[in-house]
C-alpha atoms as a PDB file:
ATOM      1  CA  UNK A   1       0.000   0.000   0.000  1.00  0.00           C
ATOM      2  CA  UNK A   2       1.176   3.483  -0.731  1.00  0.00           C
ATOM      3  CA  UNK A   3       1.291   5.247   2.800  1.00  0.00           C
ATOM      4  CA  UNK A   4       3.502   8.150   3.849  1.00  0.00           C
ATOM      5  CA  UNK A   5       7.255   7.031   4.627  1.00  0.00           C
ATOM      6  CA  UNK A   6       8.109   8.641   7.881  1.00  0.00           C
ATOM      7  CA  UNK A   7      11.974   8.928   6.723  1.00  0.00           C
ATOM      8  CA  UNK A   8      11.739  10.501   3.202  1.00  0.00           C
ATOM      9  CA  UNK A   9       7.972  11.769   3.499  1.00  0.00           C
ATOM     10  CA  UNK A  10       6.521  10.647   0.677  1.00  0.00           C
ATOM     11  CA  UNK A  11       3.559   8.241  -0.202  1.00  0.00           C
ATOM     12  CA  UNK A  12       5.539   5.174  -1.389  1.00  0.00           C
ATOM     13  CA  UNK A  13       4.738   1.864  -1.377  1.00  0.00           C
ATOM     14  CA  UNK A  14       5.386   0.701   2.075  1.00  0.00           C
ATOM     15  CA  UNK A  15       6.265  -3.196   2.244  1.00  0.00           C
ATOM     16  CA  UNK A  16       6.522  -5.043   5.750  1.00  0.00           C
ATOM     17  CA  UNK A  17       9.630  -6.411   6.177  1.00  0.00           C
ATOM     18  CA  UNK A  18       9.817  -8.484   8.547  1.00  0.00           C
ATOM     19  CA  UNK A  19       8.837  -8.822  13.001  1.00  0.00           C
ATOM     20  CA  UNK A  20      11.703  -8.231  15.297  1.00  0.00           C
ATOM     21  CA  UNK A  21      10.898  -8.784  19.138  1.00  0.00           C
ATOM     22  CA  UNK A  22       7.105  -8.697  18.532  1.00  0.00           C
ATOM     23  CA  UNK A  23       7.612  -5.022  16.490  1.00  0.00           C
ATOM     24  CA  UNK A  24       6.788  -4.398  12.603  1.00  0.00           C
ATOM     25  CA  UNK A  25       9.760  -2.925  10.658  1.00  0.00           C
ATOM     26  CA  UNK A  26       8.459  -1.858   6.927  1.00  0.00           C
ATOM     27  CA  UNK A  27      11.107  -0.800   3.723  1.00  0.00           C
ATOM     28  CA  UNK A  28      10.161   2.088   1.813  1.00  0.00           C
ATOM     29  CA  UNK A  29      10.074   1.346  -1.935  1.00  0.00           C
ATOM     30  CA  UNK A  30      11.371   5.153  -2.510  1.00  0.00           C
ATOM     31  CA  UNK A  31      14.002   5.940  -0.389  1.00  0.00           C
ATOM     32  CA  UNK A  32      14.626   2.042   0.340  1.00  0.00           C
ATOM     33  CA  UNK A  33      15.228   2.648   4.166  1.00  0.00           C
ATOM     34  CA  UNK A  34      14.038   0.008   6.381  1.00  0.00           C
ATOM     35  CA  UNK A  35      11.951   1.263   9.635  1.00  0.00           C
ATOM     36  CA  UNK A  36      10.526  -0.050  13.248  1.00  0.00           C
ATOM     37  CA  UNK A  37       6.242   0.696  12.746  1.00  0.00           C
ATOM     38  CA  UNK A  38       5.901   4.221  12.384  1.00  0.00           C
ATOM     39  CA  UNK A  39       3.326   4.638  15.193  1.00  0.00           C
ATOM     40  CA  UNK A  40       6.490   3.058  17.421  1.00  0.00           C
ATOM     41  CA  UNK A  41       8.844   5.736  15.777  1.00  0.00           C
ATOM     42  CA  UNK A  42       6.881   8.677  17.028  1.00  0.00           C
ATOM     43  CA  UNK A  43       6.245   7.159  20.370  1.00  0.00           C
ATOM     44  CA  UNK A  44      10.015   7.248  20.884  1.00  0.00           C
ATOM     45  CA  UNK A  45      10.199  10.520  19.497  1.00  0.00           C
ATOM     46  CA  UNK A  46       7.675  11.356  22.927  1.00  0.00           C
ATOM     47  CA  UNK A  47       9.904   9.677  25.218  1.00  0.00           C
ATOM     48  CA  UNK A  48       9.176   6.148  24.912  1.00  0.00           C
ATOM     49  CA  UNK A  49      12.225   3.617  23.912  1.00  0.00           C
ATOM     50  CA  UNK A  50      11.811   0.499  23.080  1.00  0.00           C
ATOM     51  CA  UNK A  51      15.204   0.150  24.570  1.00  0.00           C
ATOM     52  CA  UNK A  52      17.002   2.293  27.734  1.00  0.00           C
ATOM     53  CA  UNK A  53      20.181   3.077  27.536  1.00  0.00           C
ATOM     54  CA  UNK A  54      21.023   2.534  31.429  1.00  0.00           C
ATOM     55  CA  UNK A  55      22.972   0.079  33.396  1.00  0.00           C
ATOM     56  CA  UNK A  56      22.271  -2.729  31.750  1.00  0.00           C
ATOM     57  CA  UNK A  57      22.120  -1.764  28.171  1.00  0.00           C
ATOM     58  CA  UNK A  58      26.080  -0.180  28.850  1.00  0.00           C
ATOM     59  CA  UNK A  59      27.182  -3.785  30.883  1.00  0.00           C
ATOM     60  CA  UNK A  60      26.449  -5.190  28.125  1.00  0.00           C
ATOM     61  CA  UNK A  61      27.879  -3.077  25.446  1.00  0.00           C
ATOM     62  CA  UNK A  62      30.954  -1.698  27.272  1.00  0.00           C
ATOM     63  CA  UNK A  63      32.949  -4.745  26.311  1.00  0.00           C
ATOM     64  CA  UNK A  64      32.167  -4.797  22.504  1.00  0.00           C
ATOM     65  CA  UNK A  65      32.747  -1.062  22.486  1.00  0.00           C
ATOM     66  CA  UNK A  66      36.389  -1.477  23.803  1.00  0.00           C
ATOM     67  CA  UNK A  67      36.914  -3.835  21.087  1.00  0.00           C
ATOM     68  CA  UNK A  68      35.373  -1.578  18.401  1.00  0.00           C
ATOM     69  CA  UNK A  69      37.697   1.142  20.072  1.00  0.00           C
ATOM     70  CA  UNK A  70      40.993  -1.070  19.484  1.00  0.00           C
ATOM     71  CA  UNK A  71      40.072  -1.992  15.918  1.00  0.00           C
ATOM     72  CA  UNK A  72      36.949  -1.106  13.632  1.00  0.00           C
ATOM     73  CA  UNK A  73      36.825   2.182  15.365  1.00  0.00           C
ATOM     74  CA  UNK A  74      40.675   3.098  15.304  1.00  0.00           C
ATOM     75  CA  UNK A  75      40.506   2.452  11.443  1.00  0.00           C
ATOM     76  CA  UNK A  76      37.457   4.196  10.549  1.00  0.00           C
ATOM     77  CA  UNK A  77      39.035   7.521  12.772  1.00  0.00           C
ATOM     78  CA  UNK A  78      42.062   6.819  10.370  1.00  0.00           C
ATOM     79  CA  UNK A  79      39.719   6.697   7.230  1.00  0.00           C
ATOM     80  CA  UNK A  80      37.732   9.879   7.929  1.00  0.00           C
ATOM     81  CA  UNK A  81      41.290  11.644   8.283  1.00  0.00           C
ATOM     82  CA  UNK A  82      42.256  10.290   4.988  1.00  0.00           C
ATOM     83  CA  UNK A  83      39.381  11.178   3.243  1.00  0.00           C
ATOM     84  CA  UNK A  84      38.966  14.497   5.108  1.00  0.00           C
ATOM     85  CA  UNK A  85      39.845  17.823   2.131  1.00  0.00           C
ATOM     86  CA  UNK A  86      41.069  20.113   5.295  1.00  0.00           C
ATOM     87  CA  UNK A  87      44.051  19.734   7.908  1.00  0.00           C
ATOM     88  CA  UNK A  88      42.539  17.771  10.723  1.00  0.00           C
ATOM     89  CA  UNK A  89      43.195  19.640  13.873  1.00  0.00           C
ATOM     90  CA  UNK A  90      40.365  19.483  15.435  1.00  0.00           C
ATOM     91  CA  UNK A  91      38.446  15.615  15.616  1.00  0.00           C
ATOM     92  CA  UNK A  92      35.405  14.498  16.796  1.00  0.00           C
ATOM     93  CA  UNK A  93      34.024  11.206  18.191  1.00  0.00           C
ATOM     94  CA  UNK A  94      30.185  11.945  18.269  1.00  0.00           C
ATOM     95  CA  UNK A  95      28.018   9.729  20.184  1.00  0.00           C
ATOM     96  CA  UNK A  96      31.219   8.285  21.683  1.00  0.00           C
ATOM     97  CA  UNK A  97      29.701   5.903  24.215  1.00  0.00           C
ATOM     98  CA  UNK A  98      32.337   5.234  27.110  1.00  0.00           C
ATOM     99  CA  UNK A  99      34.864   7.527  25.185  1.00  0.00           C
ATOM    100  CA  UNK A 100      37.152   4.641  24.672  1.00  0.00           C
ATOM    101  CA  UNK A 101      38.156   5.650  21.248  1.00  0.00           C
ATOM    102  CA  UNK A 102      39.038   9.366  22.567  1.00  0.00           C
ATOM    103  CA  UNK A 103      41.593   7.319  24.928  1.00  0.00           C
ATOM    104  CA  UNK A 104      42.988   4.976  22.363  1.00  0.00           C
ATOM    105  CA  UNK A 105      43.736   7.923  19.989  1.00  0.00           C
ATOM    106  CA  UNK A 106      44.843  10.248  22.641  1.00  0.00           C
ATOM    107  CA  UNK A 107      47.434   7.422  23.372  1.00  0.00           C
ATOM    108  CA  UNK A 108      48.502   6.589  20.092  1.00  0.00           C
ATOM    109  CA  UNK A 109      49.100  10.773  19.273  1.00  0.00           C
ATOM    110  CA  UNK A 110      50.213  11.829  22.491  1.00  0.00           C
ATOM    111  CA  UNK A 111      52.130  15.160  20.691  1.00  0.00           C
ATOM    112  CA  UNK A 112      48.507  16.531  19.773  1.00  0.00           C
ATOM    113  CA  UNK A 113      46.745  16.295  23.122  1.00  0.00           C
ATOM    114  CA  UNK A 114      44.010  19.020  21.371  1.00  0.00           C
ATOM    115  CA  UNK A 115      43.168  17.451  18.397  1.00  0.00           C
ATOM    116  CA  UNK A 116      41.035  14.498  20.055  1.00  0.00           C
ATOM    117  CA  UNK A 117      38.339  15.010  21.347  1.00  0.00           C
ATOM    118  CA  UNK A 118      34.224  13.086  22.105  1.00  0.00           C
ATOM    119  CA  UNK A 119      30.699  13.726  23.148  1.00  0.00           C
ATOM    120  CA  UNK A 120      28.115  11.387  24.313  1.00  0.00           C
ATOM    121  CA  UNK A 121      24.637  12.636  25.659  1.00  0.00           C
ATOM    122  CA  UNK A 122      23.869   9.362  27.892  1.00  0.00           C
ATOM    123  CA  UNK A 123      27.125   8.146  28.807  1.00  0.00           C
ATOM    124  CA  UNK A 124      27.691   5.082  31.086  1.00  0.00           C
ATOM    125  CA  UNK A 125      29.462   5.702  34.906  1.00  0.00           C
ATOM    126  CA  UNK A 126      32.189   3.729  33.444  1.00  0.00           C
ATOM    127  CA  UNK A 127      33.656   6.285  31.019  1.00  0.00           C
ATOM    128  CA  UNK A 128      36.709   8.264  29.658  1.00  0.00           C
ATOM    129  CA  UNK A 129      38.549  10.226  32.188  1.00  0.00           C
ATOM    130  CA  UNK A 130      40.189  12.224  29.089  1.00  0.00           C
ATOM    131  CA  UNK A 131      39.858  16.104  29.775  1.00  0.00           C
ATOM    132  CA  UNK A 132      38.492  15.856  26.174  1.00  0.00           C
ATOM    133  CA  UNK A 133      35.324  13.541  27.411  1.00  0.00           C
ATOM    134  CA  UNK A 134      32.428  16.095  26.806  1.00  0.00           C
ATOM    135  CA  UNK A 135      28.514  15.207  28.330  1.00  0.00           C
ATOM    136  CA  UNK A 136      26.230  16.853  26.536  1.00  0.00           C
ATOM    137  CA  UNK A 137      25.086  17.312  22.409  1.00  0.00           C
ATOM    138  CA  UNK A 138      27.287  17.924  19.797  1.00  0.00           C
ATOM    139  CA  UNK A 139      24.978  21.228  19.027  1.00  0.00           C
ATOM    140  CA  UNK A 140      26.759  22.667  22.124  1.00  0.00           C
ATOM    141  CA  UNK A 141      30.010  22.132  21.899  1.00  0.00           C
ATOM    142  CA  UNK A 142      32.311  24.914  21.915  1.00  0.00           C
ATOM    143  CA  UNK A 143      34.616  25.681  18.390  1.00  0.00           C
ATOM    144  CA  UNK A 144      34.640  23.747  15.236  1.00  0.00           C
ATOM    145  CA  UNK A 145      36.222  20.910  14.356  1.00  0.00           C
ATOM    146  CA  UNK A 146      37.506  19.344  10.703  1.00  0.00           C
ATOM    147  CA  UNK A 147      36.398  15.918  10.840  1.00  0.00           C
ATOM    148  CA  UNK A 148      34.901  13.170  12.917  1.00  0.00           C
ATOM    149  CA  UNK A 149      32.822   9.632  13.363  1.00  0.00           C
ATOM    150  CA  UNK A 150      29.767   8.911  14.025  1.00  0.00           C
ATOM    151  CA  UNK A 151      29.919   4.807  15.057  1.00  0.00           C
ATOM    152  CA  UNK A 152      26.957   2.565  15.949  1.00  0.00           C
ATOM    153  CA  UNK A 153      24.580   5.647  16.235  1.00  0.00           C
ATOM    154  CA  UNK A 154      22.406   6.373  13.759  1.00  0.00           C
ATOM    155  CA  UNK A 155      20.648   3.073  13.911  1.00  0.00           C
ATOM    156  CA  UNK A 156      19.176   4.598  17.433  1.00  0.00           C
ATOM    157  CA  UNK A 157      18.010   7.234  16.080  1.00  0.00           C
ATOM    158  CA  UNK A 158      14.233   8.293  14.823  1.00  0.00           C
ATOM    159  CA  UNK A 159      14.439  10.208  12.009  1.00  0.00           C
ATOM    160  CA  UNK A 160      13.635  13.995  13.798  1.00  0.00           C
ATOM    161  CA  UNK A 161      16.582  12.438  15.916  1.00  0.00           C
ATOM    162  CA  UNK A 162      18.790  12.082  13.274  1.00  0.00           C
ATOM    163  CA  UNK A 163      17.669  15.579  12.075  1.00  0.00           C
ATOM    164  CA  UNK A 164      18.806  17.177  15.147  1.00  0.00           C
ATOM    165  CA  UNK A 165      22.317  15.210  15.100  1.00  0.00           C
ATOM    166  CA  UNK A 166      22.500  17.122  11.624  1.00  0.00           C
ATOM    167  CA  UNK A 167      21.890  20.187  12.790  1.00  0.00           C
ATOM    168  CA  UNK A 168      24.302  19.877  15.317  1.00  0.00           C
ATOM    169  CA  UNK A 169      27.007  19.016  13.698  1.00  0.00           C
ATOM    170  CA  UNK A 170      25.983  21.964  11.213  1.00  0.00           C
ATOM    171  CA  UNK A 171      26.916  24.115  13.976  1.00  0.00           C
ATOM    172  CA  UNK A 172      30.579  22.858  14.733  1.00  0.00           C
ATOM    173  CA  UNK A 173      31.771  21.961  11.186  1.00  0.00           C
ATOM    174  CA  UNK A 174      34.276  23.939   9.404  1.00  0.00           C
ATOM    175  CA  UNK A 175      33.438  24.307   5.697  1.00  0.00           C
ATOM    176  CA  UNK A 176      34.664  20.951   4.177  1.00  0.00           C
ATOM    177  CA  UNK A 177      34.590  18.823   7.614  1.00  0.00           C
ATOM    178  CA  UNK A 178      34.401  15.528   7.159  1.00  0.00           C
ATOM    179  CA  UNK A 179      32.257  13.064   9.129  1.00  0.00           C
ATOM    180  CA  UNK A 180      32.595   9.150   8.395  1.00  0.00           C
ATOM    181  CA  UNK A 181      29.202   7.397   9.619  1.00  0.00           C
ATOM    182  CA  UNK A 182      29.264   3.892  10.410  1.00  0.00           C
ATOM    183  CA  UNK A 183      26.109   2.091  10.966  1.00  0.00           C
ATOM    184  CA  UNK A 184      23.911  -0.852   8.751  1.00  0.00           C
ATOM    185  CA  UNK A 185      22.243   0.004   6.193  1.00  0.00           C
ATOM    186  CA  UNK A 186      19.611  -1.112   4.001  1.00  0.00           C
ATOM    187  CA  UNK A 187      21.767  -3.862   1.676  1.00  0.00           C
ATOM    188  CA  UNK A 188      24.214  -4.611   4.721  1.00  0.00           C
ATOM    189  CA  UNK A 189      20.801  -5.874   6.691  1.00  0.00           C
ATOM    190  CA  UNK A 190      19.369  -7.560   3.578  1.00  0.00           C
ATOM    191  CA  UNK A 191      22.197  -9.559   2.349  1.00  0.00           C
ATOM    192  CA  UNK A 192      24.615  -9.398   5.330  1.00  0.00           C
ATOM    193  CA  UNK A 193      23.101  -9.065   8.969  1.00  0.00           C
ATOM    194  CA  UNK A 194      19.635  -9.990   8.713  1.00  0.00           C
ATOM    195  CA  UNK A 195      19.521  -9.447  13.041  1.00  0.00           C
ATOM    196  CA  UNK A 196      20.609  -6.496  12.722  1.00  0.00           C
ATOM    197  CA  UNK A 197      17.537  -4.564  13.371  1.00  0.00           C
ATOM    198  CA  UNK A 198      17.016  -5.547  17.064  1.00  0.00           C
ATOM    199  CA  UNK A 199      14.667  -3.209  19.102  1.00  0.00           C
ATOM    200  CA  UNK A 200      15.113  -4.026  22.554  1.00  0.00           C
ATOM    201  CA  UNK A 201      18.662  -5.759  23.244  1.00  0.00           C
ATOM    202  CA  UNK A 202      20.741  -3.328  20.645  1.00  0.00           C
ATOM    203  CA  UNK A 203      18.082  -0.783  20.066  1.00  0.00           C
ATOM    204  CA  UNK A 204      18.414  -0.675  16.410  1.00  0.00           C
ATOM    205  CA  UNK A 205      14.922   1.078  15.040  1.00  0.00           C
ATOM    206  CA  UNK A 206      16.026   2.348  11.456  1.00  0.00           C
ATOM    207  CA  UNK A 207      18.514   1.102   8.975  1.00  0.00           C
ATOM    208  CA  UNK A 208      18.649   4.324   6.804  1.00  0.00           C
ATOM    209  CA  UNK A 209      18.921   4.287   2.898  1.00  0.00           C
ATOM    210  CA  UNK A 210      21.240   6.835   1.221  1.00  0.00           C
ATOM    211  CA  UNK A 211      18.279   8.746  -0.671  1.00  0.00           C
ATOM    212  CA  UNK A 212      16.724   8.930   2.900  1.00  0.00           C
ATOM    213  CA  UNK A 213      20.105  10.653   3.893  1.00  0.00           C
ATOM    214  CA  UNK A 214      20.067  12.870   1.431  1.00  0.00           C
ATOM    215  CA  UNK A 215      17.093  14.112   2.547  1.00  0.00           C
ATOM    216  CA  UNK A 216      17.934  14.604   6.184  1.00  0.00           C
ATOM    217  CA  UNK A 217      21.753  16.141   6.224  1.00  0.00           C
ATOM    218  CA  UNK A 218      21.581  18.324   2.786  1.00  0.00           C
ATOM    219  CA  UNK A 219      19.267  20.696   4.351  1.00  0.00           C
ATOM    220  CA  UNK A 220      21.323  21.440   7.032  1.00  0.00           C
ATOM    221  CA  UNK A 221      24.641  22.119   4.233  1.00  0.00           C
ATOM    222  CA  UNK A 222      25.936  18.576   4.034  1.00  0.00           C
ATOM    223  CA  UNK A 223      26.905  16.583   0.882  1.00  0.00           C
ATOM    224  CA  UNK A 224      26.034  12.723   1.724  1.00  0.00           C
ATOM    225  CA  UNK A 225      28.821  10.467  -0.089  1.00  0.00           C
ATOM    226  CA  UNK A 226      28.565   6.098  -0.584  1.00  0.00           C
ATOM    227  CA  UNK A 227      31.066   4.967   0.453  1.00  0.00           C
ATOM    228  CA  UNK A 228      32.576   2.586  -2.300  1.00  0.00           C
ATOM    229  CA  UNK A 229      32.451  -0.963  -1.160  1.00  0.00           C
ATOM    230  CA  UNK A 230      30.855  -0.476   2.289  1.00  0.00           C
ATOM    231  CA  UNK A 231      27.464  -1.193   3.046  1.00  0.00           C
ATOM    232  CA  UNK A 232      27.935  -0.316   6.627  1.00  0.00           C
ATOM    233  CA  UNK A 233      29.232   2.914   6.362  1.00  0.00           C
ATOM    234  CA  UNK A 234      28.583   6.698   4.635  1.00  0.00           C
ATOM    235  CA  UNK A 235      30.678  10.283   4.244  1.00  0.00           C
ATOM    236  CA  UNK A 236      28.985  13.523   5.018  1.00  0.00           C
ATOM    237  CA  UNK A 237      31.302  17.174   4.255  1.00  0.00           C
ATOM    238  CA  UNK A 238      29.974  20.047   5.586  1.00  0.00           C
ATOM    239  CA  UNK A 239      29.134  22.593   2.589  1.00  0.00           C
ATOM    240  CA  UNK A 240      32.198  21.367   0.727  1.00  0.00           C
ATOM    241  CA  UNK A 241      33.713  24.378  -1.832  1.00  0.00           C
ATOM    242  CA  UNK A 242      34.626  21.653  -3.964  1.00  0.00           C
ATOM    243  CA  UNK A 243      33.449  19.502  -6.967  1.00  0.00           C
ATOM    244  CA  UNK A 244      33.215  15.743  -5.859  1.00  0.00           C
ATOM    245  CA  UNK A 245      36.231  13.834  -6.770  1.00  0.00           C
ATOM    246  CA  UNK A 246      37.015   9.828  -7.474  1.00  0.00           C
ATOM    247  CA  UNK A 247      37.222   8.093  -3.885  1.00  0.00           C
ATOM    248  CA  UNK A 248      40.583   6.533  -5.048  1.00  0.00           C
ATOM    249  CA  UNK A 249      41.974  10.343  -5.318  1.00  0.00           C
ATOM    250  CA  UNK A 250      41.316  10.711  -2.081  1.00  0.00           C
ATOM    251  CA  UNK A 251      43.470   8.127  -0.465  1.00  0.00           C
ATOM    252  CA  UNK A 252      46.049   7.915  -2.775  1.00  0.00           C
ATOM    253  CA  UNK A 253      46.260  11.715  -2.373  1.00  0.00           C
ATOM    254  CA  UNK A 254      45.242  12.291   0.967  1.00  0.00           C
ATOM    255  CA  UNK A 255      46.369  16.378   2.110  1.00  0.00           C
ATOM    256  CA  UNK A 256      49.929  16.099   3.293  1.00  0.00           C
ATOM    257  CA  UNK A 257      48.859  17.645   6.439  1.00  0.00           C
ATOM    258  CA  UNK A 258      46.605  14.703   7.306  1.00  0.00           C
ATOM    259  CA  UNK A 259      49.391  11.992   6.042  1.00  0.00           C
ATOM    260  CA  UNK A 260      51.911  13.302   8.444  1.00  0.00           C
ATOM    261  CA  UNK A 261      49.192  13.304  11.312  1.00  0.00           C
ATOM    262  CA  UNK A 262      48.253   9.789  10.814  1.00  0.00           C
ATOM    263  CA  UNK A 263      52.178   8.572   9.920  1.00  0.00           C
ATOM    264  CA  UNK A 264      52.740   9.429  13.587  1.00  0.00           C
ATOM    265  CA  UNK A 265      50.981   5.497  14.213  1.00  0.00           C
ATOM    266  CA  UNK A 266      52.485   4.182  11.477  1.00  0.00           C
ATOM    267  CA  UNK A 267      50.663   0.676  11.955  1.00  0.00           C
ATOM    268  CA  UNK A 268      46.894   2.781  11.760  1.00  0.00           C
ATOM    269  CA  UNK A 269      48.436   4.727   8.630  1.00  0.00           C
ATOM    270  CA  UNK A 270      48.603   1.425   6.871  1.00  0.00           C
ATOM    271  CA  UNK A 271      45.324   0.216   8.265  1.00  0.00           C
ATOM    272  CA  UNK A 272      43.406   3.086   7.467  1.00  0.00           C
ATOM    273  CA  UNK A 273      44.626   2.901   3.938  1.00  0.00           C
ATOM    274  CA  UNK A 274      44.342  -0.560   3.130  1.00  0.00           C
ATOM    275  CA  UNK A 275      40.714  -0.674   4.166  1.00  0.00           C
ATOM    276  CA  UNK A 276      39.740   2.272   2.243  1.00  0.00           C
ATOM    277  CA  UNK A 277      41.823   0.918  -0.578  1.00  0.00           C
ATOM    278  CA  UNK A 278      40.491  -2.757  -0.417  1.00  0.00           C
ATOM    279  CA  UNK A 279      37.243  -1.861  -0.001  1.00  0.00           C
ATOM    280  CA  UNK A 280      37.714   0.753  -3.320  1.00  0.00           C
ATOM    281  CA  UNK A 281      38.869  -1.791  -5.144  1.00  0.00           C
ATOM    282  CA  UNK A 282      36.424  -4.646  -4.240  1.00  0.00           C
ATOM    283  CA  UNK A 283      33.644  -2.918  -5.093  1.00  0.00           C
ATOM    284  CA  UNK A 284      35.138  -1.976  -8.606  1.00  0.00           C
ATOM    285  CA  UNK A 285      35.690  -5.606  -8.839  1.00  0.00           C
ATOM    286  CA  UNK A 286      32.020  -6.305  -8.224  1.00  0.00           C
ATOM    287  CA  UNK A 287      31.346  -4.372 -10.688  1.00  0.00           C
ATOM    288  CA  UNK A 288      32.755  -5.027 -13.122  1.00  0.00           C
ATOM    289  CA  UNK A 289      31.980  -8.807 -12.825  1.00  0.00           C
ATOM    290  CA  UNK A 290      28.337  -7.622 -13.021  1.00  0.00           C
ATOM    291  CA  UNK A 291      28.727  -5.800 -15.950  1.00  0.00           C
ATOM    292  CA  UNK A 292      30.747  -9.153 -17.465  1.00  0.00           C
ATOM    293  CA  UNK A 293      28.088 -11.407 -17.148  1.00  0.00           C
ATOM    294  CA  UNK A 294      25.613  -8.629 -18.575  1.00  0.00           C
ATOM    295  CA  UNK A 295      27.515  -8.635 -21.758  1.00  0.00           C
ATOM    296  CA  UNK A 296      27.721 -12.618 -21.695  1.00  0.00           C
ATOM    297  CA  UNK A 297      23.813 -13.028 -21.146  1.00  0.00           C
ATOM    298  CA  UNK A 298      23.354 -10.549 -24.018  1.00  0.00           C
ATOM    299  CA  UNK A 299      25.520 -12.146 -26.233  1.00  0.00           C
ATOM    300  CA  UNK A 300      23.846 -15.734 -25.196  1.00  0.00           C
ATOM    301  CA  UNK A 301      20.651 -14.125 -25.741  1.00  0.00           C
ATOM    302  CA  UNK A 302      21.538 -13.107 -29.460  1.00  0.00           C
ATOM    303  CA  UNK A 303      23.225 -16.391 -30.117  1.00  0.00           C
ATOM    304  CA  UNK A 304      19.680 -17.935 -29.239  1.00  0.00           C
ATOM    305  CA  UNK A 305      17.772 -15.523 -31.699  1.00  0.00           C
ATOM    306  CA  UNK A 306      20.154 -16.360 -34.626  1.00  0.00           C
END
């Protein structure tokens, strides 16, 4: 039935998806995002979760966050640098959790004890004891900064939620900041994670499709970038002055100012560069595989006719 999408606002076809925890989660045929019941989305936008995000939601997540910190999330702070078409002096962890990332980068850069920093509106007692640990939103932060992350977040988030998060970050961005998002969307939970939308353990409500992002974060001066190869991920840069430009150009000629930064750990240098290069290069692959067996079924095709 064609009902109004509460992500992109249009009347689309709305097709249910699937029941997670006794909740209804439909897929927009327009903007292809894939939400918790709509009626559900605006409760929580009242005040009422289908998940809290006390005690027990952080003893169980505090562990998987360190890991993320150590890893995933050291290499996608590396990535956003690389990408990023400004000197990073100024980074952001946004929705940081226990701040364990703002640690593991303050310990792996120790000479730029100002460029590091997080914020996380409903932290956990157990949390970062890094001077750079901010409580509160990212709307209120004080100065700008040149690039950031956004990890495991917008998944939470309803999409007036996610608005706001926009808005914020509008506010703190220099011109050109970059912010690498990771969370999964619509083809990661499809073909990849089916579990991934999970309303009261995780708290995952939305799995947001890139047309649906495009909507949200371009009103508020962002461009909204795929990124090649990832469905888990997406690039925002705050009113960037400058035409887009091929992903590979961007890590093969990352600004020298951001290079030397991220040289300093030589071992997340190569990390950082690798994935964005693999994952480049793996979905160029794909392609082109696809577009192989195109050509082959069309030539089959005329090989029958004849």
């Amino acid at each position: 039935m064609h009902v109004a999408c509460p992500i992109c606002n249009g009347r689309h076809e709305q097709v249910h998806f699937g029941v997670r925890d006794g909740y209804d989660y439909y897929a927009c045929s327009s903007c292809e995002s894939l939400y918790i019941n709509p009626d559900v989305l605006a409760r929580i936008d009242e005040g009422h979760t289908t998940r809290e995000y006390d005690a027990d939601y952080w003893n169980s997540e505090l562990q998987s966050a360190r890991e993320r910190s150590q890893a995933e999330g050291l290499i996608c702070a590396g990535e956003a640098i690389i990408y990023a078409r400004r000197p990073v002096r100024r980074f952001l962890d946004v929705g940081a959790g226990p701040g364990y990332l703002l640690d593991e980068l303050a310990a792996k850069y120790p000479a730029h004890p100002d460029t590091f920093h997080a914020v996380e509106l409903f932290p956990p007692d157990e949390r970062s004891t890094h001077p750079n640990y901010i409580v509160g939103d990212v709307g209120s932060l004080a100065g700008k900064f040149d690039a950031g992350v956004c990890i495991e977040v917008v998944e939470h988030l309803t999409p007036g939620m996610l608005g706001g998060l926009a808005a914020g970050l509008a506010k703190v961005s220099n011109v050109n900041a970059a912010w690498l998002f990771n969370t999964g969307m619509p083809s990661y939970v499809r073909h990849q994670d089916p579990g991934y939308l999970d309303p009261k353990h995780r708290g995952h409500i939305v799995s947001y499709g890139i047309k649906a992002l495009r909507r949200i974060f371009e009103p508020h001066g962002f461009r909204v970038l795929d990124l090649p190869g990832k469905s888990f991920a997406f690039l925002v840069e705050y009113r960037p002055d400058f035409s887009p430009i091929p992903f590979e150009q961007r890590f093969y000629h990352a600004l020298p100012e951001n290079q030397q930064l991220l040289k300093e750990c030589p071992l997340l240098y190569v990390a950082a560069f690798e994935s964005a290069r693999s994952y480049f290069f793996q979905d160029e692959s794909t392609r082109r595989a696809q577009w192989a067996l195109g050509l082959q079924a069309q030539v089959d095709q005329l090989s029958m006719v004849r």
